[in-house]
C-alpha atoms as a PDB file:
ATOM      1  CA  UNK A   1     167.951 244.786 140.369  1.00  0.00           C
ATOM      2  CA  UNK A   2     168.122 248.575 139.178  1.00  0.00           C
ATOM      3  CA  UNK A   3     166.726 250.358 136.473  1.00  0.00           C
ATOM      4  CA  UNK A   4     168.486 251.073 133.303  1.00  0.00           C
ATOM      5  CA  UNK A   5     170.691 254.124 133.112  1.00  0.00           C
ATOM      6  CA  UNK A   6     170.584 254.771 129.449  1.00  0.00           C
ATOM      7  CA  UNK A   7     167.282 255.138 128.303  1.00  0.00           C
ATOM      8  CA  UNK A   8     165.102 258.229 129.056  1.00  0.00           C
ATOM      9  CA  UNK A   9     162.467 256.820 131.379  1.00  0.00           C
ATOM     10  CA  UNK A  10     163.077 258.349 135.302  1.00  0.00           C
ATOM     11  CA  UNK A  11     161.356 257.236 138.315  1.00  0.00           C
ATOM     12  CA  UNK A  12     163.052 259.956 140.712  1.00  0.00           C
ATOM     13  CA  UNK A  13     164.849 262.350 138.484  1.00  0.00           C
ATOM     14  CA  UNK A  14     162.083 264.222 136.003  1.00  0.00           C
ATOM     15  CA  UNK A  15     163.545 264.833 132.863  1.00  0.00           C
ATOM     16  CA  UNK A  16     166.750 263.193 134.037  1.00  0.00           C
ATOM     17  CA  UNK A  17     167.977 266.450 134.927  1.00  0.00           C
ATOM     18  CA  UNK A  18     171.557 266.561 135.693  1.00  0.00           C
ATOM     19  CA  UNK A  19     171.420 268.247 139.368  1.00  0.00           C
ATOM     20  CA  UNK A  20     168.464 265.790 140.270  1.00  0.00           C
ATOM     21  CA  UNK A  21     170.485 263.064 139.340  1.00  0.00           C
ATOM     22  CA  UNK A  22     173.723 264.561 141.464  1.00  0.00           C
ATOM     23  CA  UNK A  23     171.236 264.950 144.403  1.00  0.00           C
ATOM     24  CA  UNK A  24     169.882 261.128 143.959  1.00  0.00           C
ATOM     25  CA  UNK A  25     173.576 259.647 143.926  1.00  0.00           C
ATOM     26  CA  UNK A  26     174.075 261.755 147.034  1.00  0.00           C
ATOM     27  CA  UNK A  27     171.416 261.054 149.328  1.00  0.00           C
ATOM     28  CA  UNK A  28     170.487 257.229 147.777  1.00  0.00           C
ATOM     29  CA  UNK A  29     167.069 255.281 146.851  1.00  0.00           C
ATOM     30  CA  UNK A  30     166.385 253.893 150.550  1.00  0.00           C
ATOM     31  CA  UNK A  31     162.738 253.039 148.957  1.00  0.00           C
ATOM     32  CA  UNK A  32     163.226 251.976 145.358  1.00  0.00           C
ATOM     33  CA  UNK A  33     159.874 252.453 143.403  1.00  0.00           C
ATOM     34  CA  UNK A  34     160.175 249.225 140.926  1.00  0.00           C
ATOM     35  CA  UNK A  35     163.284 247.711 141.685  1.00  0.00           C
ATOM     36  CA  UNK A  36     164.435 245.597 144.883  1.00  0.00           C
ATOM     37  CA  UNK A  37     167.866 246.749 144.751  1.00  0.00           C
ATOM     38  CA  UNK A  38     168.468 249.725 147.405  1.00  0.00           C
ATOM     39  CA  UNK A  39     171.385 252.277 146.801  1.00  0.00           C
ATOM     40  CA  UNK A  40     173.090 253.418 149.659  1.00  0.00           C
ATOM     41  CA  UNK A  41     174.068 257.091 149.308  1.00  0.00           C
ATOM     42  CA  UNK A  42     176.563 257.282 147.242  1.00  0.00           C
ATOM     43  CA  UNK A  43     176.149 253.932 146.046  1.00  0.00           C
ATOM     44  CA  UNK A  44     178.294 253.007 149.107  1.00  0.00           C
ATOM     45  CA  UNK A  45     181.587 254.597 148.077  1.00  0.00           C
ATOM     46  CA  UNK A  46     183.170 257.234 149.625  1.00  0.00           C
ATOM     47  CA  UNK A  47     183.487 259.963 147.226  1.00  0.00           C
ATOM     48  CA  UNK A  48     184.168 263.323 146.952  1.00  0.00           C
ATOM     49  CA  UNK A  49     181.940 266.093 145.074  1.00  0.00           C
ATOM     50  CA  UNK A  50     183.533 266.541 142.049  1.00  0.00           C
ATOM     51  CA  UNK A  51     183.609 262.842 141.413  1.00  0.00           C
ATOM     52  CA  UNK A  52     179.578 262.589 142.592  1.00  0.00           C
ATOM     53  CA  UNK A  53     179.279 265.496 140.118  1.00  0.00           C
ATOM     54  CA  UNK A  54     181.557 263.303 137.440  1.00  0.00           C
ATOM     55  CA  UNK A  55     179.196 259.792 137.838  1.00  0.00           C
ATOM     56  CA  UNK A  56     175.998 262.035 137.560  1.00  0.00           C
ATOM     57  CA  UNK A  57     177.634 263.618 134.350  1.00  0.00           C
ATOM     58  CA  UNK A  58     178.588 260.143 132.907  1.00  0.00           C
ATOM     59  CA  UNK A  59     174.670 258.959 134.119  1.00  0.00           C
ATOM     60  CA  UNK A  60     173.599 262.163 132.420  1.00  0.00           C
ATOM     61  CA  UNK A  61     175.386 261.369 128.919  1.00  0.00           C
ATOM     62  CA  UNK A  62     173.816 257.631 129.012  1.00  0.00           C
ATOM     63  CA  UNK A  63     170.724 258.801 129.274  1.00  0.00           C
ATOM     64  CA  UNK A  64     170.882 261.588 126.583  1.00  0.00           C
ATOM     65  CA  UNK A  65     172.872 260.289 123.628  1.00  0.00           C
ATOM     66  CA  UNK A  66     171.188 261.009 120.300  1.00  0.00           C
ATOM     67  CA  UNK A  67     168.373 263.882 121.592  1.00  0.00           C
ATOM     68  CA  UNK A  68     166.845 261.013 123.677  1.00  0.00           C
END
């Protein structure tokens, strides 16, 4: 229902820059572009900055192992 998070294709984020993808955890994907699944901001949860900032680092490493 979402797209992958560990290849290097990016439907919101160009470049799958690490503060875009910080800013996209924060505010959500009310509209998705190819998938049904919505995600709430914050993907529902209640957390803090540093651990937004922590998630988009651990999206950030998927998405950029090997020079991808």
């Amino acid at each position: 229902m979402a797209p992958a998070l560990n290849d290097n294709q990016w439907l919101w984020v160009p470049g799958g820059e690490f503060n875009g993808i910080v800013n996209i955890i924060n505010a959500g994907v009310p509209q998705p572009k190819q998938h049904p699944g919505v995600m709430p901001p914050k993907g529902g949860g209640s957390f803090t900055d540093e651990q937004v900032r922590a998630i988009g680092a651990y999206v950030y490493a998927l998405s950029h192992q090997g020079g991808a």
